[in-house]
C-alpha atoms as a PDB file:
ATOM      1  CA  UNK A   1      -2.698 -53.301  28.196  1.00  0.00           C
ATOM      2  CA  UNK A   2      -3.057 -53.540  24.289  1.00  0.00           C
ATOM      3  CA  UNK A   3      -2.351 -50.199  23.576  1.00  0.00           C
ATOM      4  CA  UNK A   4       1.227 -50.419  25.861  1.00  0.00           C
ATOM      5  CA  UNK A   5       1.832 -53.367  23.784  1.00  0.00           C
ATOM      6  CA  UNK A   6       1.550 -51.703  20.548  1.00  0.00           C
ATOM      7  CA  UNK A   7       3.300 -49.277  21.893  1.00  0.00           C
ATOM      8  CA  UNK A   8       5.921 -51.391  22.813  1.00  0.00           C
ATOM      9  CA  UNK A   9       6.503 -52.976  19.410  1.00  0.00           C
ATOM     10  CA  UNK A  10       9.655 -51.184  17.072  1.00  0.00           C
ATOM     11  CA  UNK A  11       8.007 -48.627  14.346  1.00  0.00           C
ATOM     12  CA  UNK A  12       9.093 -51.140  11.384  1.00  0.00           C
ATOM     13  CA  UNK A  13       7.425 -53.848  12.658  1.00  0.00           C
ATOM     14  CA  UNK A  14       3.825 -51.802  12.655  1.00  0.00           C
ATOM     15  CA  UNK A  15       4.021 -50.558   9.304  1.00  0.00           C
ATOM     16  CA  UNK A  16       5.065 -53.864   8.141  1.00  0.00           C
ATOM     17  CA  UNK A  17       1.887 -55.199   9.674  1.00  0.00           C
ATOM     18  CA  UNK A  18      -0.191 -52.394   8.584  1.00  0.00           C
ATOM     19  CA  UNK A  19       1.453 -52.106   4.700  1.00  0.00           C
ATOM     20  CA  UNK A  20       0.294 -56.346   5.079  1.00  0.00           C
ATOM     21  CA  UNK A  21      -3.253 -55.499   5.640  1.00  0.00           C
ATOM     22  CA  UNK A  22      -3.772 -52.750   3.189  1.00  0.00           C
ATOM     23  CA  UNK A  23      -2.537 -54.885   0.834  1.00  0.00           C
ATOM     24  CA  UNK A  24      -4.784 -57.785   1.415  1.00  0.00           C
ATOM     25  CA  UNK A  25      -7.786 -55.374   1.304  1.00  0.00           C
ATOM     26  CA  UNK A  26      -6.612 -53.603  -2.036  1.00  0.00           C
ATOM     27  CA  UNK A  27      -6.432 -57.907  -3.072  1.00  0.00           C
ATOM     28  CA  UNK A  28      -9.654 -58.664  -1.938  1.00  0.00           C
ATOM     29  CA  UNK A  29     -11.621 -55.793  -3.641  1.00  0.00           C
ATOM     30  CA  UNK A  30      -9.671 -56.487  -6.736  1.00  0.00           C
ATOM     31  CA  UNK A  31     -11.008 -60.412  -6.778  1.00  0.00           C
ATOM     32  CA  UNK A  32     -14.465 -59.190  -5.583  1.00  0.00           C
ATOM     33  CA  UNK A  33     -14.461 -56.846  -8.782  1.00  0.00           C
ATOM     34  CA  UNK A  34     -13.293 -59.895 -11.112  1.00  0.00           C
ATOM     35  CA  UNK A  35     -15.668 -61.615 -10.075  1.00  0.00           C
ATOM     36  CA  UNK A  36     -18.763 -58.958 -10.567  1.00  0.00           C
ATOM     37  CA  UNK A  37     -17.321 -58.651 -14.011  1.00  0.00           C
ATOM     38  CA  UNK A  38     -17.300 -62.450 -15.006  1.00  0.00           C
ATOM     39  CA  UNK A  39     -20.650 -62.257 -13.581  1.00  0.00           C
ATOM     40  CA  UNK A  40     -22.231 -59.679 -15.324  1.00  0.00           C
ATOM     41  CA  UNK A  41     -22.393 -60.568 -18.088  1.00  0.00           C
ATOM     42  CA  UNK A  42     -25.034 -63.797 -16.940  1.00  0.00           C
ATOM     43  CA  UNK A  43     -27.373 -60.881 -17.844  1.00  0.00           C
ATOM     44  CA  UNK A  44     -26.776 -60.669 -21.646  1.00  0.00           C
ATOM     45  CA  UNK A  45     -28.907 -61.925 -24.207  1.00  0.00           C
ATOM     46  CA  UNK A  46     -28.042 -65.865 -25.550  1.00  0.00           C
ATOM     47  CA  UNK A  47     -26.413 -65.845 -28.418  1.00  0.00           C
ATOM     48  CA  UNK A  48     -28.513 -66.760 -31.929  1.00  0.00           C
ATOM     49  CA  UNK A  49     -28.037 -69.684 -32.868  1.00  0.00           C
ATOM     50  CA  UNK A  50     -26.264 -69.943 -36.362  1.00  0.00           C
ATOM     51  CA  UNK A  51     -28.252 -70.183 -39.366  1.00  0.00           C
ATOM     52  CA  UNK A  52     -28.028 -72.858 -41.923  1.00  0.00           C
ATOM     53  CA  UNK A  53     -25.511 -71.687 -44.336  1.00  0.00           C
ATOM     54  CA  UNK A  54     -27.553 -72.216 -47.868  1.00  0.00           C
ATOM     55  CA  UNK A  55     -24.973 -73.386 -50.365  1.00  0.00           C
ATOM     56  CA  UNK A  56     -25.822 -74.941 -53.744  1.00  0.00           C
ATOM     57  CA  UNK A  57     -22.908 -77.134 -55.096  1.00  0.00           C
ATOM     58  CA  UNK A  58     -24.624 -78.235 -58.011  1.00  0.00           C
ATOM     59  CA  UNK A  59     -22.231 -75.359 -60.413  1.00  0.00           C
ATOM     60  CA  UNK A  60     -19.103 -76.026 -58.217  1.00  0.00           C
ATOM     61  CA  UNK A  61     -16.468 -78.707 -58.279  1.00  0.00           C
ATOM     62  CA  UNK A  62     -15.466 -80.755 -54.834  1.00  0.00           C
ATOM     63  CA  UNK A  63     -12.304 -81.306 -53.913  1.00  0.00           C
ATOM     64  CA  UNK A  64     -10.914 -82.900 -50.860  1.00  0.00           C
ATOM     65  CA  UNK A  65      -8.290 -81.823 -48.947  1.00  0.00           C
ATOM     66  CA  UNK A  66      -6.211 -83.980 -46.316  1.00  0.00           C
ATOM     67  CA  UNK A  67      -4.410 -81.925 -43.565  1.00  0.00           C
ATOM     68  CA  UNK A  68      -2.325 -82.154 -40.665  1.00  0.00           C
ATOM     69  CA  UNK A  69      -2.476 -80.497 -37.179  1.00  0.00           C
ATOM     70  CA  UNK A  70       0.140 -78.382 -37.472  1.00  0.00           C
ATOM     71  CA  UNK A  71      -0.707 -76.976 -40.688  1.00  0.00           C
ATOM     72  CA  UNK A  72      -3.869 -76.292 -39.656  1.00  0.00           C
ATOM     73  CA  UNK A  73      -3.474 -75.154 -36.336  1.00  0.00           C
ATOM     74  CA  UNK A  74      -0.576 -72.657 -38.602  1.00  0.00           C
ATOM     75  CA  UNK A  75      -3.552 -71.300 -40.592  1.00  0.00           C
ATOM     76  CA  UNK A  76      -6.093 -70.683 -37.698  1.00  0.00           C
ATOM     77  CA  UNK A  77      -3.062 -68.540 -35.242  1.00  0.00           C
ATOM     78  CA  UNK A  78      -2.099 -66.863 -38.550  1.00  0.00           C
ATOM     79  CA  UNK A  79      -6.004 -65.875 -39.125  1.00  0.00           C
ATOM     80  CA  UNK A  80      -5.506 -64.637 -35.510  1.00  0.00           C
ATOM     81  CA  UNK A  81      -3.099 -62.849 -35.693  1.00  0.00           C
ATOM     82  CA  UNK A  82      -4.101 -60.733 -38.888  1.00  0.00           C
ATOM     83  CA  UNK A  83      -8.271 -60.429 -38.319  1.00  0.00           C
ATOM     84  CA  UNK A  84      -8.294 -60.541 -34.349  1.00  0.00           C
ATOM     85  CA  UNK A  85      -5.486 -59.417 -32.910  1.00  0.00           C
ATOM     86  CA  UNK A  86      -5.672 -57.547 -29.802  1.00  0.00           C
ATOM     87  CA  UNK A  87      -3.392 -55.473 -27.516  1.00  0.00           C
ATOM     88  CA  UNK A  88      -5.346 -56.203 -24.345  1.00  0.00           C
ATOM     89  CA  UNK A  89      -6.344 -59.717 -24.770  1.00  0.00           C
ATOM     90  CA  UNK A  90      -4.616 -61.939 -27.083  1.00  0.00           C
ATOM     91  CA  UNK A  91      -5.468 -65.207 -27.389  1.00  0.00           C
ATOM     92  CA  UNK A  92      -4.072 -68.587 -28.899  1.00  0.00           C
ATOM     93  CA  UNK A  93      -5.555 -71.594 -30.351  1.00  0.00           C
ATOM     94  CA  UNK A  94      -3.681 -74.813 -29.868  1.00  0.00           C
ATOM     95  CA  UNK A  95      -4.915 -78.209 -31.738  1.00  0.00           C
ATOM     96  CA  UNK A  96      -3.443 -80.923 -29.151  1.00  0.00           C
ATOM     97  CA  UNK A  97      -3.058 -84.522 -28.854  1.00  0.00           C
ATOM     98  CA  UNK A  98      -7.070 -85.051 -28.889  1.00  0.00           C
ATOM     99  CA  UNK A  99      -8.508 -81.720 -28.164  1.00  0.00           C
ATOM    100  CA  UNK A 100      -8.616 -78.165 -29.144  1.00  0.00           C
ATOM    101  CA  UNK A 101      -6.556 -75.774 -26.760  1.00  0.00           C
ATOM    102  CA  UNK A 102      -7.150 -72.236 -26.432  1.00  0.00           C
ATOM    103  CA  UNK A 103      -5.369 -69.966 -24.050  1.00  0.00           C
ATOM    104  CA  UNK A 104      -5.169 -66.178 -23.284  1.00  0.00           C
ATOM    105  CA  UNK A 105      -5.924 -64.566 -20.521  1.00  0.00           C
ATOM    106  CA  UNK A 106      -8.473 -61.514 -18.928  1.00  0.00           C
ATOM    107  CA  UNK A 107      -7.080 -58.394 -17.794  1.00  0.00           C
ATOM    108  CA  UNK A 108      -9.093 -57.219 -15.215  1.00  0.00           C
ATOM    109  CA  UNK A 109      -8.185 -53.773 -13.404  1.00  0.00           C
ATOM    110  CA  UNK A 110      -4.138 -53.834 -14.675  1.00  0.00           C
ATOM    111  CA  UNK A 111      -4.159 -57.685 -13.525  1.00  0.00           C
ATOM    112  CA  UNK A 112      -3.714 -60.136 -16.444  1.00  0.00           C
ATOM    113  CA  UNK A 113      -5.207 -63.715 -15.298  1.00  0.00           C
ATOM    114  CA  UNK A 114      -4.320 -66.505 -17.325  1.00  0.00           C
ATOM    115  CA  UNK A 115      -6.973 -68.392 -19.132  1.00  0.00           C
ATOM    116  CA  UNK A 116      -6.689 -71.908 -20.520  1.00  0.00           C
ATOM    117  CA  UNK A 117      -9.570 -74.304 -22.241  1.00  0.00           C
ATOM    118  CA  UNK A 118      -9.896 -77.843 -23.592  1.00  0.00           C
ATOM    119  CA  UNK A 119     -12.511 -77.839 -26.275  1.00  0.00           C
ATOM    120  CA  UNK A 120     -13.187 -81.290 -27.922  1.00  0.00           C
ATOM    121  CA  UNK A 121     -14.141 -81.173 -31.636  1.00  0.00           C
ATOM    122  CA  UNK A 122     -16.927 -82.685 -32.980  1.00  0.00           C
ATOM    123  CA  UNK A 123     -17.734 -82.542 -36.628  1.00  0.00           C
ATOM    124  CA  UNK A 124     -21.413 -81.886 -38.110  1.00  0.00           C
ATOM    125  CA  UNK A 125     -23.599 -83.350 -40.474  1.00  0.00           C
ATOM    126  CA  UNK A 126     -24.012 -79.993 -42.696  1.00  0.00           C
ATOM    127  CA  UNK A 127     -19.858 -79.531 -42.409  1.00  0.00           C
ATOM    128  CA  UNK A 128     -19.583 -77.092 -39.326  1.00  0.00           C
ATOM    129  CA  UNK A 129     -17.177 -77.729 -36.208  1.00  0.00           C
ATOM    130  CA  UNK A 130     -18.638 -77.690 -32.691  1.00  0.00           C
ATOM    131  CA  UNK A 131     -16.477 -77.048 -29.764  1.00  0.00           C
ATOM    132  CA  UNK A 132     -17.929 -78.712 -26.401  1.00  0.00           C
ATOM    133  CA  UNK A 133     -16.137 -77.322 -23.779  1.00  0.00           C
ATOM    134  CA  UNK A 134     -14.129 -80.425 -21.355  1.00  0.00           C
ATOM    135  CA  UNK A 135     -12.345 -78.367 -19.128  1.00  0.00           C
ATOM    136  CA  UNK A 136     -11.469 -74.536 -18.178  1.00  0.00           C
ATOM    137  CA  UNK A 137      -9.466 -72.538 -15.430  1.00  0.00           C
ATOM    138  CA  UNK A 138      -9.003 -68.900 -15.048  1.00  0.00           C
ATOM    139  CA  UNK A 139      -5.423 -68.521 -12.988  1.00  0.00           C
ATOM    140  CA  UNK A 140      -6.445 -70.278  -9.788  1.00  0.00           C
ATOM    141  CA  UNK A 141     -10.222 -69.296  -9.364  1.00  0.00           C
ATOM    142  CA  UNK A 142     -12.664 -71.842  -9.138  1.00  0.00           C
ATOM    143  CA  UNK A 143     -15.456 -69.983 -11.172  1.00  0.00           C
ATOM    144  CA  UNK A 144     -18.380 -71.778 -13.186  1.00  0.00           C
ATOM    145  CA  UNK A 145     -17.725 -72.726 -16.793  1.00  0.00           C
ATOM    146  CA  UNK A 146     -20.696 -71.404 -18.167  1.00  0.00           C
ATOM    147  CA  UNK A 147     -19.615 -67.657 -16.564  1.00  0.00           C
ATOM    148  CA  UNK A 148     -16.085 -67.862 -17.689  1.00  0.00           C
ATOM    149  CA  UNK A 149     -17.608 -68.249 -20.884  1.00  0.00           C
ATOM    150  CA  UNK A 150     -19.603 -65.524 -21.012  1.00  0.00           C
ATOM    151  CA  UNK A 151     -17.069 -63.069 -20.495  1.00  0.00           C
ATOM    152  CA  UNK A 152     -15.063 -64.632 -23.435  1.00  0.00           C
ATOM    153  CA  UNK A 153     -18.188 -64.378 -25.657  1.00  0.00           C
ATOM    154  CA  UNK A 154     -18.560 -60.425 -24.470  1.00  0.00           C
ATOM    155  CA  UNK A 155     -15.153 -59.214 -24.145  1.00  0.00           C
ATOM    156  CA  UNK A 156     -13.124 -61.308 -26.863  1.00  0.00           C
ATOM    157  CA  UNK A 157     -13.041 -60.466 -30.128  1.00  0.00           C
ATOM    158  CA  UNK A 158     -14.301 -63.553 -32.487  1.00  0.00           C
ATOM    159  CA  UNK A 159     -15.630 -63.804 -36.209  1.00  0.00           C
ATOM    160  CA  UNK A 160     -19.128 -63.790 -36.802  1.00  0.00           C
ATOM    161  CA  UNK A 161     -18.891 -67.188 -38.111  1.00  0.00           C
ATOM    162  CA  UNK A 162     -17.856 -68.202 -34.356  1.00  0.00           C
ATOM    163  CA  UNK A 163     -20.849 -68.868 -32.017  1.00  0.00           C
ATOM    164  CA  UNK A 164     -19.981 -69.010 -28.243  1.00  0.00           C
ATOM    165  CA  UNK A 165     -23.160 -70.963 -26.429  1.00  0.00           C
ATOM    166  CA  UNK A 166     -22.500 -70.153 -22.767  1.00  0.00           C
ATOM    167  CA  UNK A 167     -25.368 -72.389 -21.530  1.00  0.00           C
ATOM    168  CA  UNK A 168     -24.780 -75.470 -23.921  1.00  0.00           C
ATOM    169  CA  UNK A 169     -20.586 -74.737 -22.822  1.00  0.00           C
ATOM    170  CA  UNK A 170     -19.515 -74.984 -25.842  1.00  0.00           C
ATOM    171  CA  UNK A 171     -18.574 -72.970 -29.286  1.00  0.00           C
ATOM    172  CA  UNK A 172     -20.175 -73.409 -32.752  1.00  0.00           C
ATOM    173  CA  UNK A 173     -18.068 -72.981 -35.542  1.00  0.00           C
ATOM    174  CA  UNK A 174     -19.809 -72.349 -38.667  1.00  0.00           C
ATOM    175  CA  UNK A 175     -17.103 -73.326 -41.307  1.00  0.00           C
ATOM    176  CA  UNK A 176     -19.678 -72.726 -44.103  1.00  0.00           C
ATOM    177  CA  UNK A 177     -20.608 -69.644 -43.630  1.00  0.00           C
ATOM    178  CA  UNK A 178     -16.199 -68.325 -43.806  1.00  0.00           C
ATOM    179  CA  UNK A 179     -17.001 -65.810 -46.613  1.00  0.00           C
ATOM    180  CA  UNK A 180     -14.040 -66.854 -49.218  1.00  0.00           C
ATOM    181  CA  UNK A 181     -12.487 -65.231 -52.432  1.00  0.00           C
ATOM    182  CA  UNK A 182     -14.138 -66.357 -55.673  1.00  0.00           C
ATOM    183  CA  UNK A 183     -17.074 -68.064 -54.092  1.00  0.00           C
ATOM    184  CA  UNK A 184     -14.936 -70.827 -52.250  1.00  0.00           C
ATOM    185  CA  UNK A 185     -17.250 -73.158 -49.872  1.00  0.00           C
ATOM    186  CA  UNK A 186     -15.424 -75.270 -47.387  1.00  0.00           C
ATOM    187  CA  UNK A 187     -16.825 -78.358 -45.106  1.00  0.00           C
ATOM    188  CA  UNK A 188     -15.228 -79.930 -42.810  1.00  0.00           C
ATOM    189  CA  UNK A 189     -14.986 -83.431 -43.360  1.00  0.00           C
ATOM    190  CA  UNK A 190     -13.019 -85.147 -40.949  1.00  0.00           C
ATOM    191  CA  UNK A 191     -11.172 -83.855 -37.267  1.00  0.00           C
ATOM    192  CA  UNK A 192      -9.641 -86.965 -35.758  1.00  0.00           C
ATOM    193  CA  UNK A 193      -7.047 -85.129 -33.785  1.00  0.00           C
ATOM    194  CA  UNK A 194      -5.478 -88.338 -32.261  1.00  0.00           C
ATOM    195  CA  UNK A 195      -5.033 -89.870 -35.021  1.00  0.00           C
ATOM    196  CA  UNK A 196      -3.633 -86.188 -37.169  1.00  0.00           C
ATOM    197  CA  UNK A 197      -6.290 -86.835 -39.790  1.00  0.00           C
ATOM    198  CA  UNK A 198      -7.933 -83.617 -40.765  1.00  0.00           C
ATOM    199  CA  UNK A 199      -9.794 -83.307 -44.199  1.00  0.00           C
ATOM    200  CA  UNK A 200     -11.566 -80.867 -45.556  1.00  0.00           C
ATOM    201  CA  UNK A 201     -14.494 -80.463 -48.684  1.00  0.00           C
ATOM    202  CA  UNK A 202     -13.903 -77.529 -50.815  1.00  0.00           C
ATOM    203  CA  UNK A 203     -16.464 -76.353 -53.165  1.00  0.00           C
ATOM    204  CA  UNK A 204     -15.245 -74.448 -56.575  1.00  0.00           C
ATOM    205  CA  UNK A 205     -17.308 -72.270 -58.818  1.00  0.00           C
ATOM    206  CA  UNK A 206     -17.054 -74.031 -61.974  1.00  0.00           C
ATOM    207  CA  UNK A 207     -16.971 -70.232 -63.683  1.00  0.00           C
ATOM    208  CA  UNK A 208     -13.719 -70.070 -61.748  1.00  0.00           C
ATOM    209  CA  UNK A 209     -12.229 -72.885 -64.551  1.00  0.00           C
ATOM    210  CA  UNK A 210     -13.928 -70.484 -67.149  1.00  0.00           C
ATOM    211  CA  UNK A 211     -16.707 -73.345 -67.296  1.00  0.00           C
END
């Protein structure tokens, strides 16, 4: 009896249904393969932690420098855009109303999946930024944050002064150790981003003043 009704049904309408079911296989091994990737990469080393940056500012002068957001957030895109730019997977960092933003996405198998994060700043006591992850969503997967993470740390491109902490879900940025021209040393000093207060410590060679 099934095979008379199948039989019965117009030519257009049983490709239709079987074009519908190749297609949701070809989608379902393409999400089962995203998600080995993410996985994988629960396998790699943790990262090293960052070392102290040693800095003596005992021949340098301090200065202080008060920023906004949007200068800031100018300078760190522009960074981005000269050091790490990428064809396959840009990315964009965002400072927002309280948090740090940063969205790109993973291209997995010719399929680009949006990535955003919220990242809330908190400064430390030797001048270095740490990024504690708040929230994170990969297109409309429900995936762990500390995975998500661990593809960023393995497939996107960051400086070495950038420490992603998969585990701890969060990102150390070691300010202190940005190699500068002339010697510069920067600290950050203050990263109130609700109230658009952003300061900085910079550290001159006194040589530099031909002292």
């Amino acid at each position: 009896m099934e095979n008379r009704k199948n039989e019965s049904q117009p030519p257009k309408q049983r490709d239709w249904k079987k074009y519908f079911k190749i297609l949701a296989i070809a989608n379902g091994i393409i999400l089962l393969l995203l998600l080995l990737l993410i996985f994988l990469p629960a396998f790699s080393p943790a990262p090293d932690p960052p070392k102290e940056a040693q800095f003596d500012s005992s021949d340098s002068s301090e200065f202080t420098i008060s920023s906004t957001k949007a200068n800031v957030n100018e300078l760190i895109n522009a960074y981005i855009d000269k050091e790490l730019n990428d064809n396959s997977d840009n990315y964009s960092v965002v400072l927002g109303d309280d948090a740090v933003e940063l969205s790109g996405g993973i291209t997995a198998f010719g399929v680009r999946i949006p990535l955003q994060m919220t990242l809330e700043p908190q400064v430390q006591d030797n001048g270095d930024l740490l990024l504690v992850q708040r929230d994170i969503s990969l297109g409309s997967l429900s995936l762990p944050n500390d995975k998500v993470l661990k593809y960023i740390d393995r497939y996107y491109k960051t400086p070495e002064w950038v420490t992603i902490n998969p585990d701890e879900e969060s990102i150390y940025v070691a300010v202190t150790q940005m190699e500068l021209e002339n010697n510069f040393h920067v600290e950050v000093e203050q990263f109130d981003l609700p109230n658009d207060n952003l300061s900085f410590k910079l550290y001159i060679p006194n040589d530099t003043f031909g002292l």
